[in-house]
N, C-alpha and C. Protein backbone atom coordinates (compact mmCIF):
# COMPACT_ATOMS: atom_id res chain seq x y z
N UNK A 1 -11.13 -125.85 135.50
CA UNK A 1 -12.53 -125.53 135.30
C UNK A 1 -12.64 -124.17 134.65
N UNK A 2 -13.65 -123.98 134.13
CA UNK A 2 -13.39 -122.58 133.11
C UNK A 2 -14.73 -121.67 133.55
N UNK A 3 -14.19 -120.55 133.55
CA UNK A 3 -14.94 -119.68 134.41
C UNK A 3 -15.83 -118.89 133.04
N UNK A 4 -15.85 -119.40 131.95
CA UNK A 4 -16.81 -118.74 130.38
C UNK A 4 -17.74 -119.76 130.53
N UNK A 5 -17.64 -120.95 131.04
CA UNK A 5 -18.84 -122.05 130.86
C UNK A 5 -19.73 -121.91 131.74
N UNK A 6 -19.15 -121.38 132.94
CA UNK A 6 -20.13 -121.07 134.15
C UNK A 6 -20.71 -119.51 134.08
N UNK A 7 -20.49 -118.75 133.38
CA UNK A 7 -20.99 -117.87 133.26
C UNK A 7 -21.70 -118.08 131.92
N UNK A 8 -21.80 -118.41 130.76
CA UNK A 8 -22.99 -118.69 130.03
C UNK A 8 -23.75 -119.78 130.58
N UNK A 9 -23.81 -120.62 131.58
CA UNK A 9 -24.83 -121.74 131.99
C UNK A 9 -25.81 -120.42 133.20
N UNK A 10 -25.18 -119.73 133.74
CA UNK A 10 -25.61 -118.51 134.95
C UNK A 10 -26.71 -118.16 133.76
N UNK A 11 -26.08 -117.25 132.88
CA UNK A 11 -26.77 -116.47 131.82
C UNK A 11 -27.76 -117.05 131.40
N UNK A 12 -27.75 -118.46 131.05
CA UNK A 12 -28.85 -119.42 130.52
C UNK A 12 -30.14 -119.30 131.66
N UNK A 13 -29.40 -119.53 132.86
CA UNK A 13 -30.94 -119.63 133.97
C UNK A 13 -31.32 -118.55 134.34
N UNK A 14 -30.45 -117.83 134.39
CA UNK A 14 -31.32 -115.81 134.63
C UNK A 14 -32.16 -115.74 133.31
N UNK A 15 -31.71 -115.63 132.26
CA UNK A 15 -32.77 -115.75 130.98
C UNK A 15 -34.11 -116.81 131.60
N UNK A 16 -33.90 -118.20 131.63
CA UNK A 16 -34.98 -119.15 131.90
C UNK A 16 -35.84 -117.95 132.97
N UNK A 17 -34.75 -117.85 133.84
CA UNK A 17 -35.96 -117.32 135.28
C UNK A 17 -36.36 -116.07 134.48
N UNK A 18 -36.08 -115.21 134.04
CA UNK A 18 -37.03 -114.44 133.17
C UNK A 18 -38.27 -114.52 132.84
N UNK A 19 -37.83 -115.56 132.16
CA UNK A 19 -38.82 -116.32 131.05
C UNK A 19 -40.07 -116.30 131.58
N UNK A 20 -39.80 -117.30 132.89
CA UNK A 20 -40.88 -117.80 133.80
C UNK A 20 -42.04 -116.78 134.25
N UNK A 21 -40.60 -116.07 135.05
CA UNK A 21 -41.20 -114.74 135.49
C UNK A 21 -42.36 -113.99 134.96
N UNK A 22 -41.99 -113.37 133.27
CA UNK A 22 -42.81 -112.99 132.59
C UNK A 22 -43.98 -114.02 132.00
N UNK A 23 -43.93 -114.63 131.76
CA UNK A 23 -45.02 -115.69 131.81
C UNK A 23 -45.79 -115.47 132.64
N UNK A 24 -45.37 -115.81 134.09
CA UNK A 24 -46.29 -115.85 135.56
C UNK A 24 -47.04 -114.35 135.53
N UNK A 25 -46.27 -113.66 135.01
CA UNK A 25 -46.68 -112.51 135.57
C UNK A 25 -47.97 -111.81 134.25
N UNK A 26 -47.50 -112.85 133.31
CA UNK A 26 -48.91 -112.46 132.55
C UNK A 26 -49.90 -113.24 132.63
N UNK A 27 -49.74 -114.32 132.94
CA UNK A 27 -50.67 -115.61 133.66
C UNK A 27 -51.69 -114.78 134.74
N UNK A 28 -50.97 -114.08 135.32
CA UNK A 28 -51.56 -113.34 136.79
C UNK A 28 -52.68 -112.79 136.16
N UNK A 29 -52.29 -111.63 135.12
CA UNK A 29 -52.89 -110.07 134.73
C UNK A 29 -54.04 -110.98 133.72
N UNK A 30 -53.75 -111.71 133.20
CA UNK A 30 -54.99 -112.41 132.36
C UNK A 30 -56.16 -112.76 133.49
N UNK A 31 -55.71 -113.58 134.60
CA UNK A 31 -56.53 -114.45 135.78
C UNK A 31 -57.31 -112.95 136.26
N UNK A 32 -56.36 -111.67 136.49
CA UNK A 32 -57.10 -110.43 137.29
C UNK A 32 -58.34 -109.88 136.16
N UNK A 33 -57.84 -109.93 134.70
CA UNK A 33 -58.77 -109.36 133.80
C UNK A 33 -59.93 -110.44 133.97
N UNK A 34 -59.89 -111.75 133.73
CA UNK A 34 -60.86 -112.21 133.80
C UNK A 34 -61.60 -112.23 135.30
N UNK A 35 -60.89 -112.11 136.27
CA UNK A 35 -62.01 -112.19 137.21
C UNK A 35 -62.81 -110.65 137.58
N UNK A 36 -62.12 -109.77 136.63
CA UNK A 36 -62.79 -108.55 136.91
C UNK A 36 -63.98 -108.41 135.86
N UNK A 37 -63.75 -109.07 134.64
CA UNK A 37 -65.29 -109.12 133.83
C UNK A 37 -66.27 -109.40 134.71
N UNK A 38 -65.85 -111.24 135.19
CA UNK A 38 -66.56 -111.98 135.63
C UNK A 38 -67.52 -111.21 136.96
N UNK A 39 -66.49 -109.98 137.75
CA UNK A 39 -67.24 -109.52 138.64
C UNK A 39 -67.99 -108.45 138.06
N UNK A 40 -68.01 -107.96 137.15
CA UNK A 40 -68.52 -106.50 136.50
C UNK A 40 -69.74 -107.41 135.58
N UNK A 41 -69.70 -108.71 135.28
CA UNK A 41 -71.16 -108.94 134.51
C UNK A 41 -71.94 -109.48 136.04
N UNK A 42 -71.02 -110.20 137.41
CA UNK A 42 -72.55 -110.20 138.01
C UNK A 42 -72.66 -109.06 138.77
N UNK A 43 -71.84 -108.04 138.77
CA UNK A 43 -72.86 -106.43 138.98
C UNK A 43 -73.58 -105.91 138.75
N UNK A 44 -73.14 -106.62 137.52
CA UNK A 44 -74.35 -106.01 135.87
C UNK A 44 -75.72 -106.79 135.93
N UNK A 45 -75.46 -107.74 136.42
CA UNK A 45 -76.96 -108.66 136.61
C UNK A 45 -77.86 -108.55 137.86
N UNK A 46 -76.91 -108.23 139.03
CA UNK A 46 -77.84 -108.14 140.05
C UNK A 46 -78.54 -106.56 139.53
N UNK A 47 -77.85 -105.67 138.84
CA UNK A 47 -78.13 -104.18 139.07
C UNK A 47 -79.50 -104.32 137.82
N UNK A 48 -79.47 -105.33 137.16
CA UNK A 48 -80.96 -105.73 135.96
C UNK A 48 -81.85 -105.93 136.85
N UNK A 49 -81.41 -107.03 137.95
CA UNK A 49 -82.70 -107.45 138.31
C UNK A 49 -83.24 -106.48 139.88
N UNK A 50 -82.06 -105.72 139.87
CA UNK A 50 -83.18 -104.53 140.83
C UNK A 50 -83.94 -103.59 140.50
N UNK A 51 -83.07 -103.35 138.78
CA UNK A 51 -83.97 -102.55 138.20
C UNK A 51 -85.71 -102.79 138.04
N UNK A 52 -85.29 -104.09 137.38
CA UNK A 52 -86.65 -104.72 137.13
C UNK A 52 -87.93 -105.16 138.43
N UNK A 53 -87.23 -104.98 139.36
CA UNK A 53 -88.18 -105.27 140.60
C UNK A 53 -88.88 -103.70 140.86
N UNK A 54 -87.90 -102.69 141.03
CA UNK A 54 -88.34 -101.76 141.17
C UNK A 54 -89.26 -101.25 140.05
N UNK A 55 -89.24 -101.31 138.73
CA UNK A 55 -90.18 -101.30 137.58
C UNK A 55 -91.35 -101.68 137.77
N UNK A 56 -91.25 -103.10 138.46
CA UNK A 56 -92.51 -103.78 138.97
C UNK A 56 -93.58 -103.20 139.94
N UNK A 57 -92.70 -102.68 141.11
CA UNK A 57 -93.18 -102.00 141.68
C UNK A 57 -94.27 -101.17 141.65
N UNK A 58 -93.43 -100.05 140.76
CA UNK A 58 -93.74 -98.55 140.24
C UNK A 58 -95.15 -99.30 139.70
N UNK A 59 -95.06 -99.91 138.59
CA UNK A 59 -96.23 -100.42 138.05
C UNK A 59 -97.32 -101.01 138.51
N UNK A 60 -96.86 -101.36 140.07
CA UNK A 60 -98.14 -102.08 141.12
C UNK A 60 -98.75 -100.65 141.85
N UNK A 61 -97.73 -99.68 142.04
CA UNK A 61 -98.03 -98.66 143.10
C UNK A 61 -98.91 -97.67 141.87
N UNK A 62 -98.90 -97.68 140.77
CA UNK A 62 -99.78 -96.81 139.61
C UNK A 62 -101.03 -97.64 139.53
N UNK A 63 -101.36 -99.31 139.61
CA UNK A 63 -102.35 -99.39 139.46
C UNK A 63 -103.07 -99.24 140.84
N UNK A 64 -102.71 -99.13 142.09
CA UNK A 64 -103.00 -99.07 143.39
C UNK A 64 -103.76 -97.54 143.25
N UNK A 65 -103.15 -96.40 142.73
CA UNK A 65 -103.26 -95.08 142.47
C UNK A 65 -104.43 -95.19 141.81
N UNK A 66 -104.72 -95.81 140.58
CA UNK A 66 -105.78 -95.65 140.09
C UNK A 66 -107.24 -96.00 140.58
N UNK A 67 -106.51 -97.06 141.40
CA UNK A 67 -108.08 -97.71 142.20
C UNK A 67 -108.35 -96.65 142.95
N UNK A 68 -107.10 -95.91 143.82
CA UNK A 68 -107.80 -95.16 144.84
C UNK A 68 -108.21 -93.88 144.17
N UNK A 69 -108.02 -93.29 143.07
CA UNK A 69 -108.52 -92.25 141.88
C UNK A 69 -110.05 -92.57 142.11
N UNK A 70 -110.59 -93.89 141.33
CA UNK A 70 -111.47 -94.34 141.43
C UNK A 70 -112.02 -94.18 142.45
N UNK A 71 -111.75 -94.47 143.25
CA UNK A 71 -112.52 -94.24 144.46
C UNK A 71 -113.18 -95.62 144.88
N UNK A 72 -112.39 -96.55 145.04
CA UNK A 72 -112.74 -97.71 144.91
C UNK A 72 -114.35 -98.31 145.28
């Protein structure tokens, strides 16, 4: 049995498992980038729509102001 055949077939699957490895491991970092957009646009959306409530607000509590200016 020859001990050069078993050491390039070794060499062959440490390369493969490499392979894999790096693959998986960019498989991962893609899956983390995308789920970190995915969490940073609905941050981004809840943080619109509090803005916009509070806008609303402001704009109910100014016409409230004016009535009581008025003197209702």
């Amino acid at each position: 049995m020859s001990t050069n055949g078993s050491t390039q077939t070794a060499t062959a699957v440490e390369l493969d498992m490499r392979n894999l490895l790096r693959a998986k491991k960019a498989r991962i970092s893609n899956e983390g980038k995308e789920t970190g957009d995915d969490f940073y646009f609905l941050v981004s959306q809840i943080s619109s729509q509090s803005v916009h409530e509070i806008d609303h607000l402001i704009e109910g509590l100014r016409g409230v102001r004016k009535k009581l200016d008025k003197g209702w």
